[in-house]
PDB file of N, CA and C in Angstrom:
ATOM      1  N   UNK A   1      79.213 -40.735 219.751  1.00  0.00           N
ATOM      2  CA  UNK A   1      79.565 -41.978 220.422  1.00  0.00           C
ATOM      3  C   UNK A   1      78.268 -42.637 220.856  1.00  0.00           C
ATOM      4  N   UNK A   2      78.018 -43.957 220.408  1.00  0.00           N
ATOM      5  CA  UNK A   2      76.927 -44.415 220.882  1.00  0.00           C
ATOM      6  C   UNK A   2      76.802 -45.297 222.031  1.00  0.00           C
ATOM      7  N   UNK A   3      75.846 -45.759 222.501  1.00  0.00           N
ATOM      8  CA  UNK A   3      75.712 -46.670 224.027  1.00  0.00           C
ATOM      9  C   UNK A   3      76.435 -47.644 223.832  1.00  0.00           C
ATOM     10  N   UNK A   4      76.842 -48.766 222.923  1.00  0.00           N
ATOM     11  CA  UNK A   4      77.394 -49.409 223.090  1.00  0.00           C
ATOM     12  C   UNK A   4      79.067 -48.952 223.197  1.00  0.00           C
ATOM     13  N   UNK A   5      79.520 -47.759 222.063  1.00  0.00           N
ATOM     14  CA  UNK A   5      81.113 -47.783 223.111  1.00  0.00           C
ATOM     15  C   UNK A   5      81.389 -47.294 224.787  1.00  0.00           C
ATOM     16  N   UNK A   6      80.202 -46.923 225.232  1.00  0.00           N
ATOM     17  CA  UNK A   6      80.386 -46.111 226.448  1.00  0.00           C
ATOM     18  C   UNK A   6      80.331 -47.885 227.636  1.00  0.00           C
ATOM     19  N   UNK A   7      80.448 -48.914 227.269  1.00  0.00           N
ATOM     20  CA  UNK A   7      80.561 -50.000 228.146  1.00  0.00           C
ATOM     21  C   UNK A   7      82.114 -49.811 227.818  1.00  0.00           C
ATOM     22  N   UNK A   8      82.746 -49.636 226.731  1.00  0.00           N
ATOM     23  CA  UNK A   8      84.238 -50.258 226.071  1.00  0.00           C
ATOM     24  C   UNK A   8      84.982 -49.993 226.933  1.00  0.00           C
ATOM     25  N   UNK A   9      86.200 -50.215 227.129  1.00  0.00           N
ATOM     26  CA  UNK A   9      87.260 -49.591 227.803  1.00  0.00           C
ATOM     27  C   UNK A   9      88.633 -49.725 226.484  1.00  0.00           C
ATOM     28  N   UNK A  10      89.537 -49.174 226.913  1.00  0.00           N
ATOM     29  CA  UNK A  10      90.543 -49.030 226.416  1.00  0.00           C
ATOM     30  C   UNK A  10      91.689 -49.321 227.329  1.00  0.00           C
ATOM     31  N   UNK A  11      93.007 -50.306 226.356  1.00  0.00           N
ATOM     32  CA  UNK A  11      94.073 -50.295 227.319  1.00  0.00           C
ATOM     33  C   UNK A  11      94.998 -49.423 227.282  1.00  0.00           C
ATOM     34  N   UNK A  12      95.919 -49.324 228.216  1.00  0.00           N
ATOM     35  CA  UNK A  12      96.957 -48.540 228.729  1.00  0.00           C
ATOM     36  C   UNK A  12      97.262 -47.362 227.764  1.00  0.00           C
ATOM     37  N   UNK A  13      97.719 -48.903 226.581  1.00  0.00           N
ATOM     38  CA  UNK A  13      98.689 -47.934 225.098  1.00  0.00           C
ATOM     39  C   UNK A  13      97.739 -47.328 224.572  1.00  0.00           C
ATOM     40  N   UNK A  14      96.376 -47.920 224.576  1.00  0.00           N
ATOM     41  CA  UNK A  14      95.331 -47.417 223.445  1.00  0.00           C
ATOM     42  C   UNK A  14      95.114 -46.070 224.544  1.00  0.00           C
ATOM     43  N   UNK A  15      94.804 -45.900 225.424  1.00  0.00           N
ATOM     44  CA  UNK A  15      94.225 -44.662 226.362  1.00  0.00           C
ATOM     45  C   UNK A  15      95.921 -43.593 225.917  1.00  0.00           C
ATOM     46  N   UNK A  16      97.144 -44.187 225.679  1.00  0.00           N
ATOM     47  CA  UNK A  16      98.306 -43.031 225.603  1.00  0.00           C
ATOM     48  C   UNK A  16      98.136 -42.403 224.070  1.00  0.00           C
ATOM     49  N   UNK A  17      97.294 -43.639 223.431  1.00  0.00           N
ATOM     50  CA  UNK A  17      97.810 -42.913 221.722  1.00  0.00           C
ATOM     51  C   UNK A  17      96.862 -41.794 221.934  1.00  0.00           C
ATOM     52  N   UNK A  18      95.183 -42.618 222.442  1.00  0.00           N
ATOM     53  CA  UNK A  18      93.947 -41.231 222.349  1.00  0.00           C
ATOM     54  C   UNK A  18      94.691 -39.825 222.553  1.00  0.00           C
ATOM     55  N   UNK A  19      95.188 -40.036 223.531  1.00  0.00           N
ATOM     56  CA  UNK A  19      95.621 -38.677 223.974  1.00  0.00           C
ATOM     57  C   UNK A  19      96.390 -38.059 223.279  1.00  0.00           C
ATOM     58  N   UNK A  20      97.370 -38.553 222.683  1.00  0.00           N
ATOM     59  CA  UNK A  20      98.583 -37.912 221.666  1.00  0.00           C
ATOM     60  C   UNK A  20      97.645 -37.546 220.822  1.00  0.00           C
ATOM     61  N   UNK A  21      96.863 -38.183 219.957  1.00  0.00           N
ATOM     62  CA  UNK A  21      96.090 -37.662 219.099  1.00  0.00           C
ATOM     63  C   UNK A  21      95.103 -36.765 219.426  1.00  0.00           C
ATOM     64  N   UNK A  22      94.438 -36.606 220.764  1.00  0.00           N
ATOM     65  CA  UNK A  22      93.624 -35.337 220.725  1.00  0.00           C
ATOM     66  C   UNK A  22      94.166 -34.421 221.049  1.00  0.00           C
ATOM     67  N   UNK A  23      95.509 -34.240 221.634  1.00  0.00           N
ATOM     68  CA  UNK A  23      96.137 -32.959 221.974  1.00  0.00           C
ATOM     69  C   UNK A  23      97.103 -32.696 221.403  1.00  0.00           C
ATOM     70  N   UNK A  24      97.010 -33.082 219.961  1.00  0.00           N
ATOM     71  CA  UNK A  24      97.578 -32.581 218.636  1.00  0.00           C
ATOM     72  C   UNK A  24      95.903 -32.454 217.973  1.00  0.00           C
ATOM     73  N   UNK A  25      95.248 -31.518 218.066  1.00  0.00           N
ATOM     74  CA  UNK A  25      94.239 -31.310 217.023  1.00  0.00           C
ATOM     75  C   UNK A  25      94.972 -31.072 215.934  1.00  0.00           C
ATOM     76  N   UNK A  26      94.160 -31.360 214.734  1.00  0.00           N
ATOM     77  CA  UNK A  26      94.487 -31.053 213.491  1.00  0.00           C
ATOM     78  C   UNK A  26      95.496 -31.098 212.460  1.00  0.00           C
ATOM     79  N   UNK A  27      96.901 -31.913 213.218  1.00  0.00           N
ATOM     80  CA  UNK A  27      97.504 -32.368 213.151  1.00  0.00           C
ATOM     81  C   UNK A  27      97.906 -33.821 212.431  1.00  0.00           C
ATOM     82  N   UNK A  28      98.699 -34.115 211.519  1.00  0.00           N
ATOM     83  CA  UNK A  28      98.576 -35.825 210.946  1.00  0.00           C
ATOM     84  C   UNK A  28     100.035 -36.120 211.979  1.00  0.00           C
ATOM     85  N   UNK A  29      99.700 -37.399 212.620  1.00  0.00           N
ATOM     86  CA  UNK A  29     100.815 -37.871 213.658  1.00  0.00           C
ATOM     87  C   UNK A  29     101.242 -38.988 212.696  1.00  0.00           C
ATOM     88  N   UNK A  30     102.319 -39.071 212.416  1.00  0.00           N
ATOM     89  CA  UNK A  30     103.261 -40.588 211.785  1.00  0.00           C
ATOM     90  C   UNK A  30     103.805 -41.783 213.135  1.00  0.00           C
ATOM     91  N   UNK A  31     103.741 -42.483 212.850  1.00  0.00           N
ATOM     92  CA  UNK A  31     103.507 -43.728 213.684  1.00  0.00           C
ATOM     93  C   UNK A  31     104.531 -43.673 214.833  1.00  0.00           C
ATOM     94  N   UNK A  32     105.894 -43.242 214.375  1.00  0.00           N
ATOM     95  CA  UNK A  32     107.414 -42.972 215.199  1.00  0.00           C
ATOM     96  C   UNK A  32     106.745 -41.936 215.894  1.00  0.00           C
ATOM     97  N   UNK A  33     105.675 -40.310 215.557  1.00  0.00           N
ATOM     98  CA  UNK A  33     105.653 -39.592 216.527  1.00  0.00           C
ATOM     99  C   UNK A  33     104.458 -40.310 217.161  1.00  0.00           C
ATOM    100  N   UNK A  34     103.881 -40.783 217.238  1.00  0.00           N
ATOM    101  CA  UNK A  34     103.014 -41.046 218.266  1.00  0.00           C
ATOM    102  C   UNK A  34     103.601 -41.980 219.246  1.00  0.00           C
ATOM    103  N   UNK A  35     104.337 -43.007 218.762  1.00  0.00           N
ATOM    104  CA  UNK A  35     105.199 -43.722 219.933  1.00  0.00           C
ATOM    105  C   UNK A  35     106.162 -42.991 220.384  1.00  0.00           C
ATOM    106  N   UNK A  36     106.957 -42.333 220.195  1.00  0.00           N
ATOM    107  CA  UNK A  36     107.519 -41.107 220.667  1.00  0.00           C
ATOM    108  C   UNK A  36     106.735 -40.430 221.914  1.00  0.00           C
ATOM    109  N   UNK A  37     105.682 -39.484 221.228  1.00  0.00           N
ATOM    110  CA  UNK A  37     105.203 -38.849 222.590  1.00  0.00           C
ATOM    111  C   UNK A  37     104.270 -39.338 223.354  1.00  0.00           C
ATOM    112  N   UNK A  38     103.617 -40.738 223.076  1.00  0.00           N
ATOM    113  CA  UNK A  38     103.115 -41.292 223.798  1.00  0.00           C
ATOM    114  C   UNK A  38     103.921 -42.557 225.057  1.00  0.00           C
ATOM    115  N   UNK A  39     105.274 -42.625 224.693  1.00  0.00           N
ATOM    116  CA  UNK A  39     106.128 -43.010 225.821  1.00  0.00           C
ATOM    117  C   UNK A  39     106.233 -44.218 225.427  1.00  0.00           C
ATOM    118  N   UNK A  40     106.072 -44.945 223.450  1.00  0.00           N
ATOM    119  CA  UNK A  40     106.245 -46.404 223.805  1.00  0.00           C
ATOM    120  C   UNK A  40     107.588 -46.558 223.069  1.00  0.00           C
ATOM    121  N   UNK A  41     107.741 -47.759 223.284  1.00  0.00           N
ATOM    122  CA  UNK A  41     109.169 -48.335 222.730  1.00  0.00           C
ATOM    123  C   UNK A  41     109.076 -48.666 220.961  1.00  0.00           C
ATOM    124  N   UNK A  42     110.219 -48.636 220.457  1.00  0.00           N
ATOM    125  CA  UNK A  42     110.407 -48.935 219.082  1.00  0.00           C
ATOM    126  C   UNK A  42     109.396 -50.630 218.905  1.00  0.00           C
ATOM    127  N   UNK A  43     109.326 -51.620 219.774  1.00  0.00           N
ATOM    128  CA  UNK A  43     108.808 -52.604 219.276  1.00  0.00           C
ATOM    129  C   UNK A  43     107.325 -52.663 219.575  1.00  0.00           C
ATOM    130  N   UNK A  44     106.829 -51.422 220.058  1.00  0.00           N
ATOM    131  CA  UNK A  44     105.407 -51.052 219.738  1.00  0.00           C
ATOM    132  C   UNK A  44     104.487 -50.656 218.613  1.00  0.00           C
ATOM    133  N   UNK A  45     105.659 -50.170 217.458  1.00  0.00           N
ATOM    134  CA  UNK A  45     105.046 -49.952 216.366  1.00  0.00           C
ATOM    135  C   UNK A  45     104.090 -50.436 215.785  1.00  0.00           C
ATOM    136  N   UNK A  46     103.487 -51.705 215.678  1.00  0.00           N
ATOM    137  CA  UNK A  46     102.521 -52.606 214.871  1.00  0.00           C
ATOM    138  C   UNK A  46     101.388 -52.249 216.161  1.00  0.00           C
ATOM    139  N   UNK A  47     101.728 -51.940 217.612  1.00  0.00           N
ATOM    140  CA  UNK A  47     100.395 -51.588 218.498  1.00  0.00           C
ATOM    141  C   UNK A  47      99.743 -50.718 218.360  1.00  0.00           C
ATOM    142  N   UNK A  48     100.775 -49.428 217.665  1.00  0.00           N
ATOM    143  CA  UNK A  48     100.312 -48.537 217.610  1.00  0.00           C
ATOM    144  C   UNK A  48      98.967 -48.468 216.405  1.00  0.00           C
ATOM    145  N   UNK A  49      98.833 -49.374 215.200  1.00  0.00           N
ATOM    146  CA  UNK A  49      98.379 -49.986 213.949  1.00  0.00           C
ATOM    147  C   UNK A  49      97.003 -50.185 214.683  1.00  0.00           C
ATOM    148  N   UNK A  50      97.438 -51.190 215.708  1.00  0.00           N
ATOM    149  CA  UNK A  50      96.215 -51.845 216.337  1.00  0.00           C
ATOM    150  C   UNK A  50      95.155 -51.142 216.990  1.00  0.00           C
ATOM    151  N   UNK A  51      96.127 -50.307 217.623  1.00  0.00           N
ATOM    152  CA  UNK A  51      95.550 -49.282 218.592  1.00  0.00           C
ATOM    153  C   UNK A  51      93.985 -48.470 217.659  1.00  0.00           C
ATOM    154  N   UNK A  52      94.835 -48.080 216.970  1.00  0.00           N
ATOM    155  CA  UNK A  52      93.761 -46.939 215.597  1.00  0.00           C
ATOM    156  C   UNK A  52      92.643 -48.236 215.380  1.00  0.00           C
ATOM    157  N   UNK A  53      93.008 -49.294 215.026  1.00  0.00           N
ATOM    158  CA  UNK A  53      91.571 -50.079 215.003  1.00  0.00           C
ATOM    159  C   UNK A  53      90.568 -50.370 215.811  1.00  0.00           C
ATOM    160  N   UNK A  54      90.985 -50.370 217.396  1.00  0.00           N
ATOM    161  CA  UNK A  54      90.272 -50.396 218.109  1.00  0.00           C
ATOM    162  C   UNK A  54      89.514 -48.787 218.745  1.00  0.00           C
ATOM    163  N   UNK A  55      90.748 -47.844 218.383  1.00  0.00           N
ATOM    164  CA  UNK A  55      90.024 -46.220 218.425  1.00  0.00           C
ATOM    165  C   UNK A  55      88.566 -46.009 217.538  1.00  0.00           C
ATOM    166  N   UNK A  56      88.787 -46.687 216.504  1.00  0.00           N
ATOM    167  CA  UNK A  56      87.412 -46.581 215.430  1.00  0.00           C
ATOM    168  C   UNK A  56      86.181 -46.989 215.993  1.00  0.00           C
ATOM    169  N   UNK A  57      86.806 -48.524 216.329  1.00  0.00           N
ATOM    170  CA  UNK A  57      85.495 -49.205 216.929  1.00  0.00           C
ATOM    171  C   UNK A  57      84.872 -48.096 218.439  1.00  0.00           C
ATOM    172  N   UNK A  58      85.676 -48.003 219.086  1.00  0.00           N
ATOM    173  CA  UNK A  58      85.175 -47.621 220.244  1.00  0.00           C
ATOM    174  C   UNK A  58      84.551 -45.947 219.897  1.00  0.00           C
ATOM    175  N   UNK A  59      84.970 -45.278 219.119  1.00  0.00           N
ATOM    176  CA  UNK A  59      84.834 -43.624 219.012  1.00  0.00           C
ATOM    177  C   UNK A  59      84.234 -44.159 218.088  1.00  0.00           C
ATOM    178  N   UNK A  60      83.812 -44.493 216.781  1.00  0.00           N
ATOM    179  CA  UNK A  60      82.890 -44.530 215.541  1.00  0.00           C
ATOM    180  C   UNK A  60      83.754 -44.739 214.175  1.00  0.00           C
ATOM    181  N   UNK A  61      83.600 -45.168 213.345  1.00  0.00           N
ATOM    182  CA  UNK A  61      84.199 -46.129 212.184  1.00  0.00           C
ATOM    183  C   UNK A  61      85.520 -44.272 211.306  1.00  0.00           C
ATOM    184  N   UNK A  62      84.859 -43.410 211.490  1.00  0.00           N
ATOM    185  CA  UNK A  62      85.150 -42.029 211.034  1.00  0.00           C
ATOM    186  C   UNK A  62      85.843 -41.374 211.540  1.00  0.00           C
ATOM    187  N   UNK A  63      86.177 -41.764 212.709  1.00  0.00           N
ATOM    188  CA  UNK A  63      86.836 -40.692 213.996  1.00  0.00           C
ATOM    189  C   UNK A  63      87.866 -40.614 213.778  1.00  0.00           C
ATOM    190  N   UNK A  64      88.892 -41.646 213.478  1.00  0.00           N
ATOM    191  CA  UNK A  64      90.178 -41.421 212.807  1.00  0.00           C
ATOM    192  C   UNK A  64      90.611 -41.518 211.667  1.00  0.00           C
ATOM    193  N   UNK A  65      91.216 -40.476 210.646  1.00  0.00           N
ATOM    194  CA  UNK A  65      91.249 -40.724 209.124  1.00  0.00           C
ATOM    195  C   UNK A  65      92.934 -41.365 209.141  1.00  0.00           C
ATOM    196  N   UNK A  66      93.233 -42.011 208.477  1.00  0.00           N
ATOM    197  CA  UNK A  66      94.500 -42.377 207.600  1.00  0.00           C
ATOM    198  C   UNK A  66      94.450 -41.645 206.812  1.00  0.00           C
ATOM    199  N   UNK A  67      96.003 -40.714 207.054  1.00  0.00           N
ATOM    200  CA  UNK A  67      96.798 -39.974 205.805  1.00  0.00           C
ATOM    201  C   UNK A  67      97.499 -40.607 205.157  1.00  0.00           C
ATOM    202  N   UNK A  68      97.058 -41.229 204.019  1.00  0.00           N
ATOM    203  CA  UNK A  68      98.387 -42.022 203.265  1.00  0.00           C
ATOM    204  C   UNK A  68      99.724 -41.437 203.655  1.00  0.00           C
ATOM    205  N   UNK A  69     100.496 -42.638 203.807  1.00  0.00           N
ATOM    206  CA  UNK A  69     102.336 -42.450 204.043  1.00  0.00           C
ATOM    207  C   UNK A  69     102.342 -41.191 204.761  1.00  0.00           C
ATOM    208  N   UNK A  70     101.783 -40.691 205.794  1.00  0.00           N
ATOM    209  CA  UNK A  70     101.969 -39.809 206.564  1.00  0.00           C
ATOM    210  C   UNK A  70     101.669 -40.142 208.163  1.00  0.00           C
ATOM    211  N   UNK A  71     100.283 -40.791 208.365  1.00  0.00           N
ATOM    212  CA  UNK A  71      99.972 -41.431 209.479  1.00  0.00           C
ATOM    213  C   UNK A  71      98.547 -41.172 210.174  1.00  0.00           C
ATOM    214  N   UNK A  72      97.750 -40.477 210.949  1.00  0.00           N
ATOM    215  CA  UNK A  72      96.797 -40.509 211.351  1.00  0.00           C
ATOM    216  C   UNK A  72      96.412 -38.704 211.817  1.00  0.00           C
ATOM    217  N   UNK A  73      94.751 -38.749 212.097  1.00  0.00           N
ATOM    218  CA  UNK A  73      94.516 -37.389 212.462  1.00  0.00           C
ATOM    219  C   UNK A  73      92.882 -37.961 213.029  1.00  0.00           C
ATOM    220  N   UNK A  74      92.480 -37.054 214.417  1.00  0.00           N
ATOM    221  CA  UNK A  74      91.445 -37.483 214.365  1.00  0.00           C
ATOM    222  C   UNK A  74      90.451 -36.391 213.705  1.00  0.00           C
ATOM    223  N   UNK A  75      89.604 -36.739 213.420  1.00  0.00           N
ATOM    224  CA  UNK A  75      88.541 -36.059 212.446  1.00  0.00           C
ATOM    225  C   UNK A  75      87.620 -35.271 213.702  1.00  0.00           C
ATOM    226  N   UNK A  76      86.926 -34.093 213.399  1.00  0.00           N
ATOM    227  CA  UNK A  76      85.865 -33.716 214.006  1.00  0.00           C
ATOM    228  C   UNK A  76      85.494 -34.160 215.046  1.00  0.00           C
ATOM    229  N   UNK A  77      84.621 -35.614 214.277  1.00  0.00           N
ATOM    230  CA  UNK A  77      83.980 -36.031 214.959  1.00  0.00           C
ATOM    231  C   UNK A  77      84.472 -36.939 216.377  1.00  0.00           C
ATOM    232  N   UNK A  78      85.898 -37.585 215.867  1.00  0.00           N
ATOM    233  CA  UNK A  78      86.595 -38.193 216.696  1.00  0.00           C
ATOM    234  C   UNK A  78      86.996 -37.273 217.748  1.00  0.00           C
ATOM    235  N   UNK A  79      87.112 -35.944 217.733  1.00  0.00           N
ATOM    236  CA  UNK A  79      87.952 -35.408 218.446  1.00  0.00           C
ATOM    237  C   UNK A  79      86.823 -35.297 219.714  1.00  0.00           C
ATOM    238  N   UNK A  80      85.250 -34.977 219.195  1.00  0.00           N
ATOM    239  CA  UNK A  80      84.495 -34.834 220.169  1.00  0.00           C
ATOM    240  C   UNK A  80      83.990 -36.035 220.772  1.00  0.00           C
ATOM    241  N   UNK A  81      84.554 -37.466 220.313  1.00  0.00           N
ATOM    242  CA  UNK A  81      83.884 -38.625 220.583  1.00  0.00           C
ATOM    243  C   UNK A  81      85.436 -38.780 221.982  1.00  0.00           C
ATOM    244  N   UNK A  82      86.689 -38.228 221.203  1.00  0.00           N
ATOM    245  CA  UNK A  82      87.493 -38.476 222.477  1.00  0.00           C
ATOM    246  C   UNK A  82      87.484 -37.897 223.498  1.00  0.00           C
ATOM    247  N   UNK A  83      87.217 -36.188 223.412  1.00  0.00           N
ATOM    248  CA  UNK A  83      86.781 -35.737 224.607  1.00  0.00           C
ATOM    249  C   UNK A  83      85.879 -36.192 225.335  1.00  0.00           C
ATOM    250  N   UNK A  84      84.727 -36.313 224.592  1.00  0.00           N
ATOM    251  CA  UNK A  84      83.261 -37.382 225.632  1.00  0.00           C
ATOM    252  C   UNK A  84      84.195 -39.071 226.511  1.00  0.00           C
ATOM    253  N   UNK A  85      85.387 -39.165 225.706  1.00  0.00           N
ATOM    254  CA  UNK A  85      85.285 -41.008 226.777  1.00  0.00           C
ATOM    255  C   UNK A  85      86.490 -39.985 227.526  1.00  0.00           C
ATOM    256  N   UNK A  86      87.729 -39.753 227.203  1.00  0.00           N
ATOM    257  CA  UNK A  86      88.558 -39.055 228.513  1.00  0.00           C
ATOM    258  C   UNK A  86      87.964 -38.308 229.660  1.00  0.00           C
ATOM    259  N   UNK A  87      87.436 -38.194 229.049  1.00  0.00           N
ATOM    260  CA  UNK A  87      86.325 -37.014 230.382  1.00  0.00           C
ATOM    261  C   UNK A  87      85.951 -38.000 231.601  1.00  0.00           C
ATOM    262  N   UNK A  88      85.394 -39.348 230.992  1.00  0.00           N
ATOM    263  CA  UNK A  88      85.314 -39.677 231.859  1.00  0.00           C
ATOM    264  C   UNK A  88      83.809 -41.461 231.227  1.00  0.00           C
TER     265      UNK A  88
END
């Protein structure tokens, strides 16, 4: 994670997906489970889309891979770029 994401912040939904996704390591999450266990509603789906774009920018372009027709996973590197911003 470099100096410039450590100004970023993240909103609400984007801070609920991080989390679904780092405490599923290794795991590919499909879009229904991440709004699912991240607590959002069915007409969040396209946020959840958004969300992963702004996870990249802020954690590094790599941090989250797309599983074709399956849904998302964070990579390595993401996982240690999310522990470094939740922390704090």
């Amino acid at each position: 994670m470099d100096s410039s994401s450590d100004n970023m912040s993240l909103s609400p939904t984007e801070m609920k997906v991080l989390r679904v996704l780092w405490e599923s390591q290794g795991k590919v999450l499909g879009r229904e489970t991440l709004m699912r266990k991240a607590g959002l509603d069915v007409s969040s789906a396209r946020r959840v889309d958004s969300s992963m774009v702004v996870l990249r920018r802020v954690l590094g372009p790599d941090s989250v891979r797309t599983v074709r027709q399956r849904g998302w996973i964070l990579t390595e590197e993401g996982q240690l770029a999310a522990a470094q911003f939740l922390a704090g």
